[in-house]
Protein backbone atom coordinates (compact mmCIF):
# COMPACT_ATOMS: atom_id res chain seq x y z
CA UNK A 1 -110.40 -49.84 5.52
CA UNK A 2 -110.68 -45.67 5.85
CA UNK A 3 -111.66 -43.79 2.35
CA UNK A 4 -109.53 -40.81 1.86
CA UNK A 5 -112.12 -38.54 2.90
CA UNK A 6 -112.97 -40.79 5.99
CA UNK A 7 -109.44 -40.22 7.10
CA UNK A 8 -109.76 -35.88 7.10
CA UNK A 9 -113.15 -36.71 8.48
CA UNK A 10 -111.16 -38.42 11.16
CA UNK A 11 -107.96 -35.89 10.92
CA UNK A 12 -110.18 -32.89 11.71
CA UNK A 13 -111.91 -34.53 14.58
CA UNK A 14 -108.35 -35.54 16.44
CA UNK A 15 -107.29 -32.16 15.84
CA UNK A 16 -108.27 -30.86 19.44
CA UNK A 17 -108.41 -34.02 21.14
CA UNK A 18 -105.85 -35.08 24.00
CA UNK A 19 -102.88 -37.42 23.82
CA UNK A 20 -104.15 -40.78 25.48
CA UNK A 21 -101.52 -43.19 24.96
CA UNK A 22 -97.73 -42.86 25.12
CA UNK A 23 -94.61 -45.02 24.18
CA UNK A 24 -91.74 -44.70 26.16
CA UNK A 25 -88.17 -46.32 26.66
CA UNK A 26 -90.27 -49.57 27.57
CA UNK A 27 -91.88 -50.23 24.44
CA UNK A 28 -94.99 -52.35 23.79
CA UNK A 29 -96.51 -53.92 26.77
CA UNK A 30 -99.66 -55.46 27.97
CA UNK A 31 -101.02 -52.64 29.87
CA UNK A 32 -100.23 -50.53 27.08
CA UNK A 33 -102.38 -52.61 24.95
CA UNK A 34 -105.26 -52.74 27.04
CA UNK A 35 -105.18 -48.71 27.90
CA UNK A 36 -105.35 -48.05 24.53
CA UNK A 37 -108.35 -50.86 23.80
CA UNK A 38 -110.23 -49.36 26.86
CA UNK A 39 -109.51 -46.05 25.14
CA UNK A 40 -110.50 -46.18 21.91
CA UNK A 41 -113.57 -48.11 23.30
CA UNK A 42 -114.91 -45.07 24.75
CA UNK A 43 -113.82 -42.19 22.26
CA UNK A 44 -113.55 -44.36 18.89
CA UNK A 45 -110.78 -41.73 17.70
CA UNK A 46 -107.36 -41.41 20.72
CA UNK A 47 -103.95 -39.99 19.79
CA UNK A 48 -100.97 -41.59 20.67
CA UNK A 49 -96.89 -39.90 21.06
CA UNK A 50 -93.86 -41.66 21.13
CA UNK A 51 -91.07 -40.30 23.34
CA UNK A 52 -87.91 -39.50 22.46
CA UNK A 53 -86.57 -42.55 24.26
CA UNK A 54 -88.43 -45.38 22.64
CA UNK A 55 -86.66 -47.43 19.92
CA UNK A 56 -89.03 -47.21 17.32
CA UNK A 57 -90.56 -45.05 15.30
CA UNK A 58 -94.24 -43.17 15.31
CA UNK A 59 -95.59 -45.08 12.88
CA UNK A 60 -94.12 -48.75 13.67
CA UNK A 61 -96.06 -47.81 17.03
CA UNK A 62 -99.35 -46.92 15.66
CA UNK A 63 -98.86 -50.15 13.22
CA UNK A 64 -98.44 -51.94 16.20
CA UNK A 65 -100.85 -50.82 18.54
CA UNK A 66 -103.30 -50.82 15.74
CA UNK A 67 -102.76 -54.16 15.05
CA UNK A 68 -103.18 -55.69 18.43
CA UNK A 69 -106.24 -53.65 19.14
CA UNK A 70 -107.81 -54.08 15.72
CA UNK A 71 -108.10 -50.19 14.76
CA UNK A 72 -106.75 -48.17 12.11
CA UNK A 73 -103.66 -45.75 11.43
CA UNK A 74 -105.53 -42.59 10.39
CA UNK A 75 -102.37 -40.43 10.74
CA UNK A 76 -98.69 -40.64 12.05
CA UNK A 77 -97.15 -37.45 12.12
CA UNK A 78 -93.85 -36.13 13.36
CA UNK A 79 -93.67 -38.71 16.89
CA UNK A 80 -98.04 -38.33 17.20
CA UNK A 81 -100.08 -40.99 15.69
CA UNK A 82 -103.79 -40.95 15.34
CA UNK A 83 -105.72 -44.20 15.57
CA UNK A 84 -109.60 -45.13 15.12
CA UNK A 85 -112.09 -48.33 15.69
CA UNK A 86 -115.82 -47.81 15.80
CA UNK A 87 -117.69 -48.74 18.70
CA UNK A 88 -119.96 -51.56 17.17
CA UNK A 89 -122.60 -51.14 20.57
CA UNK A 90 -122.48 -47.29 20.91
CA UNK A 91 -120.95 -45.40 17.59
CA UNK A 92 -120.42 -41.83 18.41
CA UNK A 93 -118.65 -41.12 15.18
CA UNK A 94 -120.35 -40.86 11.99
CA UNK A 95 -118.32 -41.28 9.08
CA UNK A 96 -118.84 -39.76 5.52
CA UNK A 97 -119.76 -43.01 2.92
């Protein structure tokens, strides 16, 4: 569980980073599952988008995703989402205590 300070940590950080995963008209699938676990492996921190066309909404995707992949919602706004899980072998982000 993410502090409040933790999460602008986290916020600030996503800021310039690229949008790794996106939800489309198809919804939740396996491969989207593992891109985004192979993802957030190697950065820690990823942002996600839904499009326009999916069903469901920004954060009932980052709930999801974060649940499957065991990380946490740092921030769902508008249809981005923001989603983190340290990297127990090789941490590259240092959060505040």
């Amino acid at each position: 569980m993410l502090t409040s300070k933790q999460r602008a940590q986290l916020r600030a950080l996503a800021n310039p980073i690229d949008t790794v995963i996106m939800v489309g008209k198809g919804g939740f699938s396996e491969a989207l599952y593992k891109t985004a676990d192979e993802a957030i492996t190697a950065r820690e921190l990823i942002k996600g988008k839904v499009l326009e066309a999916c069903e469901f909404s920004s954060r009932e995707a980052a709930d999801d995703i974060a649940e499957h992949i065991g990380a946490d919602v740092v921030q769902v706004i508008g249809s981005k989402f923001v989603l983190y899980r340290k990297n127990k072998k090789e941490p590259k982000i240092k959060l505040v205590k």
